[in-house]
Protein backbone atom coordinates (compact mmCIF):
# COMPACT_ATOMS: atom_id res chain seq x y z
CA UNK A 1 0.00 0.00 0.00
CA UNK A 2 2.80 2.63 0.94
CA UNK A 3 4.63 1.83 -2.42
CA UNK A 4 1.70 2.39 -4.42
CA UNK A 5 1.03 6.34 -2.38
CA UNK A 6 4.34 6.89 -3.53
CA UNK A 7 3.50 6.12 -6.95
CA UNK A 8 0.12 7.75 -7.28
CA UNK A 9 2.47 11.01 -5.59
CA UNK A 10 4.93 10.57 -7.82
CA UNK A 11 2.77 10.51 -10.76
CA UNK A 12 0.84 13.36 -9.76
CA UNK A 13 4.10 15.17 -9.11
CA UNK A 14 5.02 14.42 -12.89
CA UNK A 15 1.74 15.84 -14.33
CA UNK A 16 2.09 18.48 -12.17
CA UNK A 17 5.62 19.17 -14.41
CA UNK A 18 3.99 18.43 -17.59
CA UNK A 19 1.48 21.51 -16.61
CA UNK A 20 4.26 23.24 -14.90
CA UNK A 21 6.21 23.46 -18.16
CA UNK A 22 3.26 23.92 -20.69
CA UNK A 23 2.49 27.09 -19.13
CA UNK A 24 5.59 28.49 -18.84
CA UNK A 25 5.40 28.17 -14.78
CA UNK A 26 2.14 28.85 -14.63
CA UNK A 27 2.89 32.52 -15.76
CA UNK A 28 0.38 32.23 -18.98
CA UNK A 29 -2.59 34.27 -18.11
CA UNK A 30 -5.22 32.29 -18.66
CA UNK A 31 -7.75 34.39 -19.01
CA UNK A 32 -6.15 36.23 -21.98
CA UNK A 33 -5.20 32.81 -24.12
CA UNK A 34 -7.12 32.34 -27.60
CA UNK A 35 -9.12 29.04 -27.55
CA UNK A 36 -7.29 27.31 -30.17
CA UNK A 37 -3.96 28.07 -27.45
CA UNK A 38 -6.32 26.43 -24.68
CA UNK A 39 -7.16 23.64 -26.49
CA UNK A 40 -3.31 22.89 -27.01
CA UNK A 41 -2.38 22.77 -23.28
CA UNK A 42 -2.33 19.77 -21.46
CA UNK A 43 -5.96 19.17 -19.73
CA UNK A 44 -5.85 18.80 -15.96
CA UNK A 45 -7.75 15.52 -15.58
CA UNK A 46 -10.35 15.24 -12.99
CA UNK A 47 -8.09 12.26 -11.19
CA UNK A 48 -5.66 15.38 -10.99
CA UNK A 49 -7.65 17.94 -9.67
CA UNK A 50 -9.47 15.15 -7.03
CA UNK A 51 -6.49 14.29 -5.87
CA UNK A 52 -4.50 17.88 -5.29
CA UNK A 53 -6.01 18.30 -1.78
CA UNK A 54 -3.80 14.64 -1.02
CA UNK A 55 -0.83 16.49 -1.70
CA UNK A 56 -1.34 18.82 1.45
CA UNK A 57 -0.50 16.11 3.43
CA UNK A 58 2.66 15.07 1.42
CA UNK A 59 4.04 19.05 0.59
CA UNK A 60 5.63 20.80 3.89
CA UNK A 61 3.62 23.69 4.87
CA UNK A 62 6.08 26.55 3.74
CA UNK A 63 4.87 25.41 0.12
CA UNK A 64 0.97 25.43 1.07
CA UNK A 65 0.30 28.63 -0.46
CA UNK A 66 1.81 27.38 -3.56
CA UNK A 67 0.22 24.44 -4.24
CA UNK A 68 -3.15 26.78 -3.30
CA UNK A 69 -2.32 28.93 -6.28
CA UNK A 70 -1.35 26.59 -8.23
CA UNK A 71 -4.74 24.25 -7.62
CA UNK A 72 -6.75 27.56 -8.58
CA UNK A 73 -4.55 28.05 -11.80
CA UNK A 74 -4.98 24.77 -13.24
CA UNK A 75 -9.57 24.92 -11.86
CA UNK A 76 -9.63 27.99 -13.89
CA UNK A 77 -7.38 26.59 -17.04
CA UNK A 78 -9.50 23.29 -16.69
CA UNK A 79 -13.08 25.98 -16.76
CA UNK A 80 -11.56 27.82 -19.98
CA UNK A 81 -10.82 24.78 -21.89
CA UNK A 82 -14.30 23.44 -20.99
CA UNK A 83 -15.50 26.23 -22.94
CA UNK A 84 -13.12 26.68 -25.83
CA UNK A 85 -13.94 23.10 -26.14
CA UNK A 86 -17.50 23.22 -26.64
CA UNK A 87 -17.36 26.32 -28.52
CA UNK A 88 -15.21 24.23 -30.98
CA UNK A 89 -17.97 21.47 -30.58
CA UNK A 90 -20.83 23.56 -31.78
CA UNK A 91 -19.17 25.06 -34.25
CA UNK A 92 -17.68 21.91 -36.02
CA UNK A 93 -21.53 20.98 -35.41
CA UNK A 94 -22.54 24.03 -37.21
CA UNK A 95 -19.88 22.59 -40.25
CA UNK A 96 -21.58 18.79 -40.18
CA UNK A 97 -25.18 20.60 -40.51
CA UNK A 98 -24.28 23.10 -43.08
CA UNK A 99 -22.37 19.93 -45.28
CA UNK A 100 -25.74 18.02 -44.61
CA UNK A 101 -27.96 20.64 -45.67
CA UNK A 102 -26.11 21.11 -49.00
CA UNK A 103 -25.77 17.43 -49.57
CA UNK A 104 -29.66 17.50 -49.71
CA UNK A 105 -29.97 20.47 -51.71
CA UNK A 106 -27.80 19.17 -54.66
CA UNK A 107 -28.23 15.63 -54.19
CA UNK A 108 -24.79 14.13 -53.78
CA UNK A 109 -22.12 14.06 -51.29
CA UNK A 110 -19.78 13.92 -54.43
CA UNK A 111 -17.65 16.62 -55.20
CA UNK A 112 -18.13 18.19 -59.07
């Protein structure tokens, strides 16, 4: 059981570096990225975010603060992608129904 905490910390602590670097340190402001640069960065996975309180209990205190901030950043990046993501969603929806509607006006989905 102990070895496989120090795996699930250890692999938390590694996607914690993956985010880490994709966001330069979490210094990209999230709120000002274009969706197509949200939709690039690495999602924080529910499994992630679950487990982040865990960590409180594994980080020394001095760095509480820290992994505070950085739990918010990666809530909010996780919210933003949501939506970039289903903006992309209804608008390669909006794409399927327009290619539908003009497959039924003309008759064929061959190109001329």
């Amino acid at each position: 059981m102990k070895q496989q905490i120090k795996d699930t910390v250890a692999y938390w602590l590694s996607s914690l570096g993956q985010h880490r670097n994709e966001t330069n340190g979490f210094s990209l402001v999230i709120g000002t990225l274009h969706a197509d640069d949200l939709r690039t960065l690495k999602i924080p996975s529910d499994w992630f975010l679950d487990f982040a309180p865990f960590m409180f209990k594994v980080i020394v205190p001095k760095h509480h603060a820290e992994l505070r901030g950085t739990i918010a950043y990666l809530t909010e990046l996780r919210c933003r992608q949501a939506e970039a993501w289903e903006a992309e969603h209804a608008r390669t929806a909006n794409i399927d129904t327009r290619v539908k509607n003009w497959i039924k006006q003309h008759g064929t989905s061959k190109a001329v």
